[in-house]
Protein backbone atom coordinates (compact mmCIF):
# COMPACT_ATOMS: atom_id res chain seq x y z
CA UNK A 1 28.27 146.82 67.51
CA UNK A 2 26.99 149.92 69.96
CA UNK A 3 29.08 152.66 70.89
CA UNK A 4 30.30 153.86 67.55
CA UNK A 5 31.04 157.69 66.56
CA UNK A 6 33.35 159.75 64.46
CA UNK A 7 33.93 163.78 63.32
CA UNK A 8 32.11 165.35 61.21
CA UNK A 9 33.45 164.08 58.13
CA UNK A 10 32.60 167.30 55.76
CA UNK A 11 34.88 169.58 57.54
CA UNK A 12 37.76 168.41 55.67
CA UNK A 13 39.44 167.35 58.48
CA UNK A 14 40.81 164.11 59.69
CA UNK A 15 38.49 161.89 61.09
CA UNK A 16 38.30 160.38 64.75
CA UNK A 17 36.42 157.07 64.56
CA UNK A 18 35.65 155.31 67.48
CA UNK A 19 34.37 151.70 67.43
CA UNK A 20 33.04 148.76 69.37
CA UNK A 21 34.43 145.95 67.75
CA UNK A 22 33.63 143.23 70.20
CA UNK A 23 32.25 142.77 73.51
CA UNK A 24 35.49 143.61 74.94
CA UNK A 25 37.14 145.92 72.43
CA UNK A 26 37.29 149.38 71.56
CA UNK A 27 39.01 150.80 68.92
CA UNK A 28 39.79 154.34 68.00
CA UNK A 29 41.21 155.42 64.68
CA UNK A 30 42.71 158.82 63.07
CA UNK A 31 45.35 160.02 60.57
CA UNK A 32 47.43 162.87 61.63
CA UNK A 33 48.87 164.91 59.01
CA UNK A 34 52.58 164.41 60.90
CA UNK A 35 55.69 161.77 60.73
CA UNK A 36 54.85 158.80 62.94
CA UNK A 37 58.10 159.71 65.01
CA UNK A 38 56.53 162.82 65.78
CA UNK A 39 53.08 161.91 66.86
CA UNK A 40 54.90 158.43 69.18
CA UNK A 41 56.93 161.86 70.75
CA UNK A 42 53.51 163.42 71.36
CA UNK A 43 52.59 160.28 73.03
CA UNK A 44 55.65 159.62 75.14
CA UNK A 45 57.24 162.92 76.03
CA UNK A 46 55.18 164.04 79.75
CA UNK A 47 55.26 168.02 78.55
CA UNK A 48 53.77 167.34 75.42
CA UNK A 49 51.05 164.91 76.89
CA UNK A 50 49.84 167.69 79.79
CA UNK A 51 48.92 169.63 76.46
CA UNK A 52 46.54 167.41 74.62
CA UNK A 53 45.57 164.06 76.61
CA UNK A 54 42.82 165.51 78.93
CA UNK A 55 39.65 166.62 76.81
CA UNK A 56 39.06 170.64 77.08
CA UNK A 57 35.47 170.22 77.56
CA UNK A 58 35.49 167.94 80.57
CA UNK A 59 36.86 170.73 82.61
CA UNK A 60 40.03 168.49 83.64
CA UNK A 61 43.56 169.81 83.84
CA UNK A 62 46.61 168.17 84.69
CA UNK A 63 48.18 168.32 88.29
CA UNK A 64 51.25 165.68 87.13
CA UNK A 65 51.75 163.79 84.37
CA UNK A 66 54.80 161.14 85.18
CA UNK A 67 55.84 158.63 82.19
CA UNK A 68 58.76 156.16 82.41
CA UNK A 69 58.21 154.82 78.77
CA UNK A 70 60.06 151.90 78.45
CA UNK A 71 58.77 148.04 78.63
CA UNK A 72 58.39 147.77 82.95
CA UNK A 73 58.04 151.48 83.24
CA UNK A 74 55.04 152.77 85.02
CA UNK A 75 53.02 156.46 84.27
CA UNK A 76 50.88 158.17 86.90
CA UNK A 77 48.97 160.73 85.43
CA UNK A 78 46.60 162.43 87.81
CA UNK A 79 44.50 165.55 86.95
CA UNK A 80 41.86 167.94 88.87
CA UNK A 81 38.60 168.73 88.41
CA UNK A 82 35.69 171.63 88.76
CA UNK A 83 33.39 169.61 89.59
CA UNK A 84 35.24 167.26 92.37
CA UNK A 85 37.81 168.51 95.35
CA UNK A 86 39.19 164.60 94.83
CA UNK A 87 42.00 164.58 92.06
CA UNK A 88 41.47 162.12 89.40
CA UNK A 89 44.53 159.34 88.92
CA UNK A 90 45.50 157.55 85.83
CA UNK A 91 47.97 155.06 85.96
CA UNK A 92 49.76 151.57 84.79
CA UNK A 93 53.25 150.09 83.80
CA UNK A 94 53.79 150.14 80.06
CA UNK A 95 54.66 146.35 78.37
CA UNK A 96 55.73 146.86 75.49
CA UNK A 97 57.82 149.93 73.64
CA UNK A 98 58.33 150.10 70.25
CA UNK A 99 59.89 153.54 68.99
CA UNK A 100 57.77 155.12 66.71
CA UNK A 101 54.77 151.85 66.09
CA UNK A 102 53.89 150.87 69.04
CA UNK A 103 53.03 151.30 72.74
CA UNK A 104 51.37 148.86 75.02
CA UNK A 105 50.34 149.63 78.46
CA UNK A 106 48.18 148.90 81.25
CA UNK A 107 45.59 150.82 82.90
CA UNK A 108 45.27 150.06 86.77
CA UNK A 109 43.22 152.60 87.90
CA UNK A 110 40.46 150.29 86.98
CA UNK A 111 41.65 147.47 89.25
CA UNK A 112 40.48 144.07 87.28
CA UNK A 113 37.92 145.92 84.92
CA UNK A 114 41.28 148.23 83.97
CA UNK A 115 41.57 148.07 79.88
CA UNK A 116 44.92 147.15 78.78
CA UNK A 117 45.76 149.60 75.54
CA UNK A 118 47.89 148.95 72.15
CA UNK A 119 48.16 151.89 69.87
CA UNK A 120 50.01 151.43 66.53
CA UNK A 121 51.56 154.07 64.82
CA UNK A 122 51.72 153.34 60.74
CA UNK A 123 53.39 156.31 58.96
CA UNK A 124 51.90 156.75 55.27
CA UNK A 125 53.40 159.12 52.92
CA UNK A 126 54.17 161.58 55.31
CA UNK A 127 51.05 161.00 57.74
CA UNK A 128 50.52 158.69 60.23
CA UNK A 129 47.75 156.35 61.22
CA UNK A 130 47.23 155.94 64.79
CA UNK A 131 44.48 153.03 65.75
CA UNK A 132 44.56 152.58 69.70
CA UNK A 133 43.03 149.61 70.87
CA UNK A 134 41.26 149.00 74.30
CA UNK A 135 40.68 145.49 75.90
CA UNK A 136 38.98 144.97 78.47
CA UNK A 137 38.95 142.14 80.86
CA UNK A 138 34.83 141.64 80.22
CA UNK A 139 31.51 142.77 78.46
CA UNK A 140 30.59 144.61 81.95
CA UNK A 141 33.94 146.29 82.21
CA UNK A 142 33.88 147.71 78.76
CA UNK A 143 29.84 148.23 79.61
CA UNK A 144 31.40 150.17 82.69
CA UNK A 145 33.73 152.74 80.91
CA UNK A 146 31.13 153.48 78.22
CA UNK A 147 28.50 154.08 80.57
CA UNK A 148 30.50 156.29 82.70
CA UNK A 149 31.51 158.90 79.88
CA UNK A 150 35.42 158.17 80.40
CA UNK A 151 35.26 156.58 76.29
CA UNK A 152 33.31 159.95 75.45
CA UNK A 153 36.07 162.24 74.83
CA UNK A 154 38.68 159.95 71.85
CA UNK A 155 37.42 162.44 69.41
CA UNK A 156 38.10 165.72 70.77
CA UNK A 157 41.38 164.44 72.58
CA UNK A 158 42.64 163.41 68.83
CA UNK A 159 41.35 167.11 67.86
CA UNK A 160 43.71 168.29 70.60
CA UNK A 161 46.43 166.11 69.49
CA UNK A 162 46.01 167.37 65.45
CA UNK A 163 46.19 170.88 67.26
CA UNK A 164 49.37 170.40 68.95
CA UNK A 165 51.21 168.37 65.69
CA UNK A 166 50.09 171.52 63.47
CA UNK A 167 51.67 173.92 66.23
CA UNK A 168 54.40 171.95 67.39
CA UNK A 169 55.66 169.89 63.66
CA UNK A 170 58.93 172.04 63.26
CA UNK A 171 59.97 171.44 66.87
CA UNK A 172 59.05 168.34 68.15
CA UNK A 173 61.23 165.65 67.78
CA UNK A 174 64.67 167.74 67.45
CA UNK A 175 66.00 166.96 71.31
């Protein structure tokens, strides 16, 4: 399928792949070199969200980031831009909780073409695989989010993310 991309794989670094693997699905894929309870903290905890969801390069910085995660909890995340006077909002009710493997949540900004998103969190010796999985409601809405650049930054966000478990490994997770 279209819309496939990845790092550069000779930098010796972990790779972000990011994959269409259906008409409605797209998957994104990367080991960190942390504990999965570590990077599901990195995922879950608001303060350490504002410093590695929003892609550097798309000139976006957080004005809130809200997370209730539990199953029926919502997050509102909502960020400004150069480019816009109008913040941005990101938000949904999460559906499923699983400490340390899993999180399932919904994204509403989208209305009905909003994606609902699964990652996984599979520790390995130490590391921990991370595959996040997008479905959306139809081919058009998936089309949609491609189209408008908002699946173009998975690989540098995960970049961010590596940054922040290399900075943050020997304090994260003690609260």
């Amino acid at each position: 399928m279209d819309a496939k991309g990845e790092s550069d794989p000779t930098s010796g670094k972990n790779r972000t792949t990011v994959e269409r693997k259906s008409e409605r699905e797209l998957v994104v894929t990367r080991t960190f070199n942390a504990p999965a309870r570590i990077v599901f903290e990195a995922w879950t905890k608001p303060e350490l969200l504002k410093r590695w969801w929003a892609p550097k390069s798309f000139g976006v910085s957080f004005l809130s980031c809200e997370a209730d995660v539990r199953a029926g909890g919502t997050y509102r995340f909502v960020f400004s831009h150069a480019a816009s006077e109008q913040p941005m909002e990101f938000l949904g009710r999460y559906i499923e909780v699983t400490p340390h493997s899993r999180l399932v949540w919904t994204n509403d900004e989208g209305g009905e073409g909003g994606a609902v998103t699964t990652v996984t969190f599979e520790e390995r010796g130490g590391e921990t695989l991370v595959v996040m999985h997008d479905l959306y409601p139809s081919r058009e809405a998936l089309d949609g989010a491609i189209a408008s650049g908002s699946t173009g930054g998975f690989s540098e966000t995960f970049e961010q993310l590596d940054e922040l478990l290399v900075t943050t490994s020997t304090s994260v997770g003690r609260s």
